[in-house]
Each structure stands twice: as C-alpha cells, then as structure tokens.
N, C-alpha and C. Protein backbone atom coordinates (compact mmCIF):
# COMPACT_ATOMS: atom_id res chain seq x y z
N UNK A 1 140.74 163.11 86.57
CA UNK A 1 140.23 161.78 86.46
C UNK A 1 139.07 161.80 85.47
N UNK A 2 139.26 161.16 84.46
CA UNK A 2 137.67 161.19 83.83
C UNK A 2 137.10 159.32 83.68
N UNK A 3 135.31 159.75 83.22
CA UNK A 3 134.61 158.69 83.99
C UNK A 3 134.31 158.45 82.34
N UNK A 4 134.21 157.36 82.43
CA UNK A 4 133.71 156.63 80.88
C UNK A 4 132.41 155.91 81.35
N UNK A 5 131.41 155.77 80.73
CA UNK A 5 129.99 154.48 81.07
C UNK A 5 129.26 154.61 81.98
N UNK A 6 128.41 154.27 82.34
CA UNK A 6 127.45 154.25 83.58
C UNK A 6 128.16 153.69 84.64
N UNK A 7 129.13 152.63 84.65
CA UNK A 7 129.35 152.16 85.78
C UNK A 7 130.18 153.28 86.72
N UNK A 8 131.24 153.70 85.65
CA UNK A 8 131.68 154.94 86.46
C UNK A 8 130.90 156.03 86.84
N UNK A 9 129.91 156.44 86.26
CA UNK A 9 129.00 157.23 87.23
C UNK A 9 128.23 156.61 88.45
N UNK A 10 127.89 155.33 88.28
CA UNK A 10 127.32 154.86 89.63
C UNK A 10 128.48 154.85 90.47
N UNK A 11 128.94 154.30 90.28
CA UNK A 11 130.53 154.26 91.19
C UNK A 11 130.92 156.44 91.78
N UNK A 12 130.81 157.29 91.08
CA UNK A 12 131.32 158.41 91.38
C UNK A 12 129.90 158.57 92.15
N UNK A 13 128.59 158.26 91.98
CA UNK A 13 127.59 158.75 92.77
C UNK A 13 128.16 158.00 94.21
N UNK A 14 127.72 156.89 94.32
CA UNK A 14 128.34 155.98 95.35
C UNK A 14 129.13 156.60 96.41
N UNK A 15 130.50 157.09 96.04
CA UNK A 15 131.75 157.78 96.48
C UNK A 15 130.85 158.93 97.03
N UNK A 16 129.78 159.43 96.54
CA UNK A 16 129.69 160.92 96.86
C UNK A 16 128.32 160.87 98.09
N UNK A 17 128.65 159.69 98.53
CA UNK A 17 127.72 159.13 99.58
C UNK A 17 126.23 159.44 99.70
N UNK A 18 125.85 159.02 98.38
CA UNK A 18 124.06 158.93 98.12
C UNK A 18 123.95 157.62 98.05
N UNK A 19 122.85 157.10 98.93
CA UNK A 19 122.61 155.48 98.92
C UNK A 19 121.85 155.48 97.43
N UNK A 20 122.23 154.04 97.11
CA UNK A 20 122.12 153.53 95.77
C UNK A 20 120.54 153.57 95.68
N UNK A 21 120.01 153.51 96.57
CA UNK A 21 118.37 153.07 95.95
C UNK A 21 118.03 154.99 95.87
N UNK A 22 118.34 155.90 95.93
CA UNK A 22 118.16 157.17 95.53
C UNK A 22 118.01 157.54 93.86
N UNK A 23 118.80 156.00 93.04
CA UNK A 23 118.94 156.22 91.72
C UNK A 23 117.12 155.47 91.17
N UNK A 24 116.75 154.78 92.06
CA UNK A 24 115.76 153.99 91.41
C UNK A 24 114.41 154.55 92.10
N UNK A 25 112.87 154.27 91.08
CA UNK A 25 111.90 154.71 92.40
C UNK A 25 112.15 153.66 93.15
N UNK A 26 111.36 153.70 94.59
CA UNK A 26 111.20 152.96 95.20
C UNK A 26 109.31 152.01 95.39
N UNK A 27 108.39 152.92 94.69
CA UNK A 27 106.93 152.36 94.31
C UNK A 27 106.45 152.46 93.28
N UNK A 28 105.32 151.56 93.09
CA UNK A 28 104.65 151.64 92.06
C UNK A 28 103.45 152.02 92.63
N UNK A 29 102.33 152.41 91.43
CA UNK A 29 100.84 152.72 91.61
C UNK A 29 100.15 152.04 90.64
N UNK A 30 98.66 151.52 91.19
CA UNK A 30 98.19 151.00 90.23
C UNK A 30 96.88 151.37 90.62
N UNK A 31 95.72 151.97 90.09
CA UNK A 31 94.18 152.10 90.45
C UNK A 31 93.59 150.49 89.74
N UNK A 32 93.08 150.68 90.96
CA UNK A 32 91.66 149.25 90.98
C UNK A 32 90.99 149.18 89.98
N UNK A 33 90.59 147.90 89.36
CA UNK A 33 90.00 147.79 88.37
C UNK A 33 88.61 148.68 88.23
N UNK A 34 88.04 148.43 89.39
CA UNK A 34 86.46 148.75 89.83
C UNK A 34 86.45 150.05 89.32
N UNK A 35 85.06 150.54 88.24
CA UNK A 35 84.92 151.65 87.45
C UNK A 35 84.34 152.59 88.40
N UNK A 36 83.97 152.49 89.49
CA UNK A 36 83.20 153.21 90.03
C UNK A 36 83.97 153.77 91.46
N UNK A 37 85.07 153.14 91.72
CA UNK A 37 86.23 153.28 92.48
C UNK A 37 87.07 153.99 92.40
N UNK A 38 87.20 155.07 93.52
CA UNK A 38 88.54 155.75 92.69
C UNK A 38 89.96 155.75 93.46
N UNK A 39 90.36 154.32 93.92
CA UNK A 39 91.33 154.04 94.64
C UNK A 39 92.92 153.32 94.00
N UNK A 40 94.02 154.16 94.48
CA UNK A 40 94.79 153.64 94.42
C UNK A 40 95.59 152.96 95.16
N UNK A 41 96.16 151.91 94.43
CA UNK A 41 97.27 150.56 95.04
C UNK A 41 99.09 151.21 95.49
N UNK A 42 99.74 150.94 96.11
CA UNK A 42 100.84 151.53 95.98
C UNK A 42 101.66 150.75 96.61
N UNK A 43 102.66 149.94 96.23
CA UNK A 43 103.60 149.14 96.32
C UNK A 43 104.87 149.02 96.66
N UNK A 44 105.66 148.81 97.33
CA UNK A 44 107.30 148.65 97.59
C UNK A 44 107.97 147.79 97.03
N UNK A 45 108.31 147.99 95.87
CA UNK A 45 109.23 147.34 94.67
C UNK A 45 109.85 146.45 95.67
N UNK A 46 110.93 146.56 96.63
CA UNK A 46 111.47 145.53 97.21
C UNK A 46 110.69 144.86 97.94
N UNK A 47 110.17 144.99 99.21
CA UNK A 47 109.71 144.17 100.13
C UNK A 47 108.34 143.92 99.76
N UNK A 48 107.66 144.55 99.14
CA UNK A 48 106.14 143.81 98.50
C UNK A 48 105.30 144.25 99.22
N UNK A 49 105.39 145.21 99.75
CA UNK A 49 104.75 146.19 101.25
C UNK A 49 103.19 146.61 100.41
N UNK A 50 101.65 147.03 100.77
CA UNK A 50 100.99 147.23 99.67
C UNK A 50 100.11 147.69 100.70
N UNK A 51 99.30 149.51 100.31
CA UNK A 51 98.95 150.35 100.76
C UNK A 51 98.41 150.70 100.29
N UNK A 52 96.77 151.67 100.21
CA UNK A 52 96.10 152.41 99.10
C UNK A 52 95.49 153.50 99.81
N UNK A 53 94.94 154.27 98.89
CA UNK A 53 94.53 155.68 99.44
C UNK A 53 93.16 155.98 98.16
N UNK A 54 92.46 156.76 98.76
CA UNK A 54 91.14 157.14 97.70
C UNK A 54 90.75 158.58 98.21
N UNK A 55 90.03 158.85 97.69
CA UNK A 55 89.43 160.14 97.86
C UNK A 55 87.58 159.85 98.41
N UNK A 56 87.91 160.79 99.34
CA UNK A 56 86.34 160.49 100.14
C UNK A 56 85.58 161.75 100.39
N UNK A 57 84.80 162.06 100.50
CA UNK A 57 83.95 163.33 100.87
C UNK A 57 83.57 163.80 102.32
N UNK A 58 83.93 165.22 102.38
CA UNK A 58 83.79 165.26 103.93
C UNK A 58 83.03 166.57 103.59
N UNK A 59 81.82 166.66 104.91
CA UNK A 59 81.10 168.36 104.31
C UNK A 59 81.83 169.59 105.15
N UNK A 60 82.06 170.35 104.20
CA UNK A 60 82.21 171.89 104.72
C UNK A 60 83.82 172.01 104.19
N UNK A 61 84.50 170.95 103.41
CA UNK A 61 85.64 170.46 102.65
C UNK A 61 85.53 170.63 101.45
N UNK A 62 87.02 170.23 100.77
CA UNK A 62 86.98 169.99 99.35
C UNK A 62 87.04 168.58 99.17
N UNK A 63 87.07 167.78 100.29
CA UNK A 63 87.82 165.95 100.67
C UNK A 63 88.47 166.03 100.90
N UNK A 64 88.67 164.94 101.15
CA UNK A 64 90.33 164.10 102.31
C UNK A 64 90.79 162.93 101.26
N UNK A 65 91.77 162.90 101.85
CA UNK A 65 92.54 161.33 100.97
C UNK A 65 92.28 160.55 102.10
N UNK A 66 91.70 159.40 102.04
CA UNK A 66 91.51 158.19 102.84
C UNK A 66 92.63 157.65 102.40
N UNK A 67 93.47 157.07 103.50
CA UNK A 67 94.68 155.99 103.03
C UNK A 67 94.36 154.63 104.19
N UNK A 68 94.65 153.96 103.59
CA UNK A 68 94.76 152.15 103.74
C UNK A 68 95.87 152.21 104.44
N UNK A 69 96.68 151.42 105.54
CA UNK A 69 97.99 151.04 105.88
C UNK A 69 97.89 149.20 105.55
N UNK A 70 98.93 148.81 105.17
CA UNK A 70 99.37 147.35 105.33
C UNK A 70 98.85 146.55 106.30
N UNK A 71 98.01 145.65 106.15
CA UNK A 71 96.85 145.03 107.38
C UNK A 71 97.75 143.58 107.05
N UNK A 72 96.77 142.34 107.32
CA UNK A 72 97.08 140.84 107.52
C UNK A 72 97.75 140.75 105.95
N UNK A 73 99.25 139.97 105.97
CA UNK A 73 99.30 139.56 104.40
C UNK A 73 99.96 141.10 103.46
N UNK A 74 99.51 141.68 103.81
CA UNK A 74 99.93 143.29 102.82
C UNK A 74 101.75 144.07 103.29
N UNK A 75 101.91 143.17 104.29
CA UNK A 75 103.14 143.75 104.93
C UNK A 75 104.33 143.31 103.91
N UNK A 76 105.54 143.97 104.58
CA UNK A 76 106.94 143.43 104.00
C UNK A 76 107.05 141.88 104.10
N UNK A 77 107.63 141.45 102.94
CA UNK A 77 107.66 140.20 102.43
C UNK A 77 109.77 140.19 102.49
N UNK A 78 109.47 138.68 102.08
CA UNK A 78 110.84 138.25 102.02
C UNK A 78 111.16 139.30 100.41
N UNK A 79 112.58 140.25 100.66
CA UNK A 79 112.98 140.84 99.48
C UNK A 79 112.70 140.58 97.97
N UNK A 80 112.67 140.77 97.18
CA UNK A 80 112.33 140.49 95.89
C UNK A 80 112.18 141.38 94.94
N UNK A 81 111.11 141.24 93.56
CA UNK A 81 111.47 142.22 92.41
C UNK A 81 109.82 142.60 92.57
N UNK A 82 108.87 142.73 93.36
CA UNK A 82 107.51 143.13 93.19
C UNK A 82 106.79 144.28 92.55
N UNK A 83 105.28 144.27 92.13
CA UNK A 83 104.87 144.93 91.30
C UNK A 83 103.05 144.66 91.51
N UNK A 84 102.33 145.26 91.43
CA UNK A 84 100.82 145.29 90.90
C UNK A 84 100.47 145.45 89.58
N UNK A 85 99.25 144.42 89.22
CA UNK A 85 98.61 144.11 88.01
C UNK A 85 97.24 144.28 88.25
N UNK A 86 96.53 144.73 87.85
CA UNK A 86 94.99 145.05 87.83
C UNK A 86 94.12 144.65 87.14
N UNK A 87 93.44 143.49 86.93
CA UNK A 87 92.78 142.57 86.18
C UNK A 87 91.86 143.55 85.26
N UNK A 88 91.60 143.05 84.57
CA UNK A 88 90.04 144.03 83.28
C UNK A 88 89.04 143.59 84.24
N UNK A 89 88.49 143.35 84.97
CA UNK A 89 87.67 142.91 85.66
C UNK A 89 86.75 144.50 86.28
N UNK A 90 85.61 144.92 85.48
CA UNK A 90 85.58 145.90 86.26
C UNK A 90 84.77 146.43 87.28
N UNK A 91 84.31 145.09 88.31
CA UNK A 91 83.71 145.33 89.18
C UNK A 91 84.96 144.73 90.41
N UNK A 92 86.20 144.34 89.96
CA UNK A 92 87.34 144.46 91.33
C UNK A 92 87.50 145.19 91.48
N UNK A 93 87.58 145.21 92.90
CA UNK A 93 88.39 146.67 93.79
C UNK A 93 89.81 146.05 94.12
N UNK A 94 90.57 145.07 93.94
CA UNK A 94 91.72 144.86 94.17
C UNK A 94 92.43 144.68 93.23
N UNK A 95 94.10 144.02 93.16
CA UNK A 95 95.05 143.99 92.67
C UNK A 95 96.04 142.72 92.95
N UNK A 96 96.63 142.14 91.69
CA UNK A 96 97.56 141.24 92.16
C UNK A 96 98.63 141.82 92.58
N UNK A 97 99.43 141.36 93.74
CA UNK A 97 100.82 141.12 94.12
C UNK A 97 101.64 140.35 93.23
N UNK A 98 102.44 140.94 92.53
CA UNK A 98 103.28 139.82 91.81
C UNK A 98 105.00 140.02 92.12
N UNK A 99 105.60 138.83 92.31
CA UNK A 99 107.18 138.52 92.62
C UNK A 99 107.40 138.14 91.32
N UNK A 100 108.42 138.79 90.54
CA UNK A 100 108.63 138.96 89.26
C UNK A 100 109.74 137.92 89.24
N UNK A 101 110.18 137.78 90.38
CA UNK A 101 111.24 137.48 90.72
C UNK A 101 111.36 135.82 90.91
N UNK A 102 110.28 135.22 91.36
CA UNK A 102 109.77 133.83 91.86
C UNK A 102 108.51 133.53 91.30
N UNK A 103 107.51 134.30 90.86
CA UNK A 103 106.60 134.34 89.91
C UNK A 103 105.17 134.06 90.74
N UNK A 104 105.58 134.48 92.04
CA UNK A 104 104.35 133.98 92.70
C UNK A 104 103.43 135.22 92.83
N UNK A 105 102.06 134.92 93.60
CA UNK A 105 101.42 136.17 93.27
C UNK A 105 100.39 136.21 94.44
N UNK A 106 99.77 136.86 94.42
CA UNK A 106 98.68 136.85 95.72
C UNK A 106 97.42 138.27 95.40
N UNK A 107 96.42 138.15 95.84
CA UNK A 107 95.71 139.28 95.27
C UNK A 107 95.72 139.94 97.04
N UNK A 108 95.13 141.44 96.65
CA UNK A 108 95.50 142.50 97.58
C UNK A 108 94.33 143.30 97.92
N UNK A 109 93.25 143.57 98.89
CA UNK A 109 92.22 144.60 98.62
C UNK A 109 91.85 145.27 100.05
N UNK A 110 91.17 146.20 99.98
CA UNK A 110 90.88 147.36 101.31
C UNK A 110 89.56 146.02 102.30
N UNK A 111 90.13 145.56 103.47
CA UNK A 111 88.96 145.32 103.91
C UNK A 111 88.98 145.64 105.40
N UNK A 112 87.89 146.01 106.10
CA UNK A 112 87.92 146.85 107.69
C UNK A 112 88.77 147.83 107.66
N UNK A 113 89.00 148.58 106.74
CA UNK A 113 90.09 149.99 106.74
C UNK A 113 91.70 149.68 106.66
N UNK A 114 92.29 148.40 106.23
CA UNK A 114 92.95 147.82 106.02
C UNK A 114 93.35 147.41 104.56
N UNK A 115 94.59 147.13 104.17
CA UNK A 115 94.61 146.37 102.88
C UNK A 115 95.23 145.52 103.49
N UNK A 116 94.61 144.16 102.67
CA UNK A 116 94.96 142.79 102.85
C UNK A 116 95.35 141.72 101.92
N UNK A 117 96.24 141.06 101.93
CA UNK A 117 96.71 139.94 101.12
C UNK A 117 96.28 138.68 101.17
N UNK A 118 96.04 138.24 100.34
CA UNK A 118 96.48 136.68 100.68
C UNK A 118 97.26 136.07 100.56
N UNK A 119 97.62 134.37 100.94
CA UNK A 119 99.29 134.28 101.15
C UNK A 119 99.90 134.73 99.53
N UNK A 120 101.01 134.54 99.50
CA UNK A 120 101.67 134.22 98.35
C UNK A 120 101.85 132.46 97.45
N UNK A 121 101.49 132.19 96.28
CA UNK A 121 101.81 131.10 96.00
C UNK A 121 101.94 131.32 94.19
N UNK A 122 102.15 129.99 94.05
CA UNK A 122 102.40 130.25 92.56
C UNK A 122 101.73 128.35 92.15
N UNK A 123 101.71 128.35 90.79
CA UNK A 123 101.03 126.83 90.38
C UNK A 123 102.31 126.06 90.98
N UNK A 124 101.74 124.83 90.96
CA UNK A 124 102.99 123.41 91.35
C UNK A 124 103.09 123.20 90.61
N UNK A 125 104.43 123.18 90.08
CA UNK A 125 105.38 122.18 88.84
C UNK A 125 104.90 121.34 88.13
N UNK A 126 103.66 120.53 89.65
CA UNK A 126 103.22 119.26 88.35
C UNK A 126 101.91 119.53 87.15
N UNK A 127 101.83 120.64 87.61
CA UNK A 127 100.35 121.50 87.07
C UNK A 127 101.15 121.63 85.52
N UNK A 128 100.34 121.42 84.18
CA UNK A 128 100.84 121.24 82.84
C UNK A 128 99.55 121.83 81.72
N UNK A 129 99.72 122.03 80.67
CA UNK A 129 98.80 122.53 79.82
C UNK A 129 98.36 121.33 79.45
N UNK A 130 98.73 120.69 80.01
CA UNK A 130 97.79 118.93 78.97
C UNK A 130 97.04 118.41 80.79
N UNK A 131 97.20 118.62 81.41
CA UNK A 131 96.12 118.65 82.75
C UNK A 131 95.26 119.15 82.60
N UNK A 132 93.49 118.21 82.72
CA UNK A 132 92.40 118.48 82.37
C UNK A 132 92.34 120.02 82.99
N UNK A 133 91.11 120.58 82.90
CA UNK A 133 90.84 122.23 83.34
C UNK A 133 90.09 121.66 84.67
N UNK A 134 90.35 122.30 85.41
CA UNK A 134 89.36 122.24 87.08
C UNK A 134 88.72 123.02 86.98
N UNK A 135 87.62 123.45 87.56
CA UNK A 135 86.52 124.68 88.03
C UNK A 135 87.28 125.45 89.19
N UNK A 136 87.36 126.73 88.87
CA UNK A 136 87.57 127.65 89.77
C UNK A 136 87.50 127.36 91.12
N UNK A 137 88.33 127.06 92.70
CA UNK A 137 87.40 126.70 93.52
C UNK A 137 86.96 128.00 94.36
N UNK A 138 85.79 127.57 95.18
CA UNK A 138 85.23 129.29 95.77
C UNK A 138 85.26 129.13 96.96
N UNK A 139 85.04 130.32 97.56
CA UNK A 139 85.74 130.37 98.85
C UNK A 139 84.52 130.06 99.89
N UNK A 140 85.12 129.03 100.83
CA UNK A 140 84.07 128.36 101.56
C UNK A 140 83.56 129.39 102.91
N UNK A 141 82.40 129.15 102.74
CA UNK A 141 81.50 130.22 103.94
C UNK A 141 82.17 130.35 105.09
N UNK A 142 82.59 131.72 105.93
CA UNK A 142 82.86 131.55 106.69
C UNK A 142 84.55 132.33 106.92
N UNK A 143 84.97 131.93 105.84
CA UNK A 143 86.55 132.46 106.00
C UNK A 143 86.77 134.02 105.85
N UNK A 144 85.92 134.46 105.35
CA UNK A 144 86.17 136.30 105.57
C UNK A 144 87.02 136.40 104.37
N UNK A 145 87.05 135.75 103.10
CA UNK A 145 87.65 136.04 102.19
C UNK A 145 86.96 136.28 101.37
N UNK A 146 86.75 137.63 100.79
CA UNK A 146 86.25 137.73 99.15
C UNK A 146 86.91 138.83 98.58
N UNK A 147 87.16 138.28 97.19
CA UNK A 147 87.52 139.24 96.45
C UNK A 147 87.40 140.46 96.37
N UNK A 148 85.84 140.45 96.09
CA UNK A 148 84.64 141.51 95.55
C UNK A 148 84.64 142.18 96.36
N UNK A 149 85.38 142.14 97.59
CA UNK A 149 85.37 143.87 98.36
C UNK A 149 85.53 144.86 98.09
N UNK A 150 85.12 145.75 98.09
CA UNK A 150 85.92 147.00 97.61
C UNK A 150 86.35 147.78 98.69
C-alpha cells in the first residue's frame, strides 16, 4: 500500500491508534510583561484553561517553582482556538486571553495564589471607528479588580 500527502499520513497515524491531538502541542507560554517579574503564563490552546508558575526563593535551596492553578474565570472555557498576548506594558504582571476563534478576549493575572480572569467579551457591533473616543472606564472601588497585580 503506499501513502501519497499528509492526509494519508494522518489517516495511517490515526489507524495506528495515536489520538490526533498527539500531532499538535497542546500549550502555549507567554512571560508577563512586568520587567521585574519572572513569571510565566501557560495556556490550553483548546479550552482556554490559564495557569502560571515563577521562580521563588527558599533558604538552604537553589528555589522552587511557585505554580498558580486556574482560580475564578481562568478555568476551561467553551472549546475554541485560544492563545496569550502580553501587552508592552512593563509594569503588567498579566496577560490577555484571546479566542482567535470569536475574537473575544479577557485579561488573566496571579491574585491570592490563584490566576484569574475576567469574563470574556469582545466590542459590540455597533462600536465603529467614526464613534467619538470614550475615556478608559476604571474600576470602581471595591470590586477586587485590578490589573496591576502582580
């Protein structure tokens, strides 16, 4: 039997009973903008899952890896094509969530030993480049949301 193209090799892998996502990674990594930070982001291409780990100092050691698990918001999401972006910003310690797929996005950062999201959204349709500019809005006292965590 011979195999011509990629499809016939995916197809002969297939047959030879290796699940298909064995051909692809399954994460990405992205370090935090923040210069003084030395933490990384780490992502689940499908479900949008988002986790980080850093390096911390312990005495009578060489260090430990501190890792983050998926807190409020950072968990598996409805399936999709996801990814992290890391703003030039270099006093963030976080990262966008982006659905490549639906184009929505959400930012992501370590807070109470946790990484956390916020929801997912994307602009409304009626939002246009000829719509005056708004001011940034900021986050009202009280809600436990800031960026600038690290």
């Amino acid at each position: 039997m011979r195999f011509f193209g990629s499809a016939a090799f995916v197809s002969m892998v297939l047959s030879l009973g290796l699940p298909g996502g064995a051909l692809a990674a399954s994460y990405d990594f992205v370090p935090a903008p923040q210069t003084d930070l030395n933490r990384i982001y780490r992502i689940d291409r499908i479900t949008g899952e988002v986790s980080s780990c850093q390096y911390g100092l312990q005495e009578g050691t060489i260090g430990v890896t501190l890792c983050f698990s998926a807190g409020e918001g950072a968990g598996a999401q409805i399936p999709g094509e996801y990814g992290l972006v890391a703003s030039r910003h270099e006093r963030e310690g976080g990262v966008f969530r982006v659905n490549f797929r639906t184009g929505e996005m959400s930012i992501c950062y370590v807070f109470d030993e946790r990484v956390v999201c916020t929801p997912q959204t994307r602009p409304s349709p009626a939002a246009n480049s000829m719509a005056p500019s708004a001011s940034t809005p900021s986050v009202s006292p009280g809600t436990g949301a800031s960026p600038q965590r690290p």
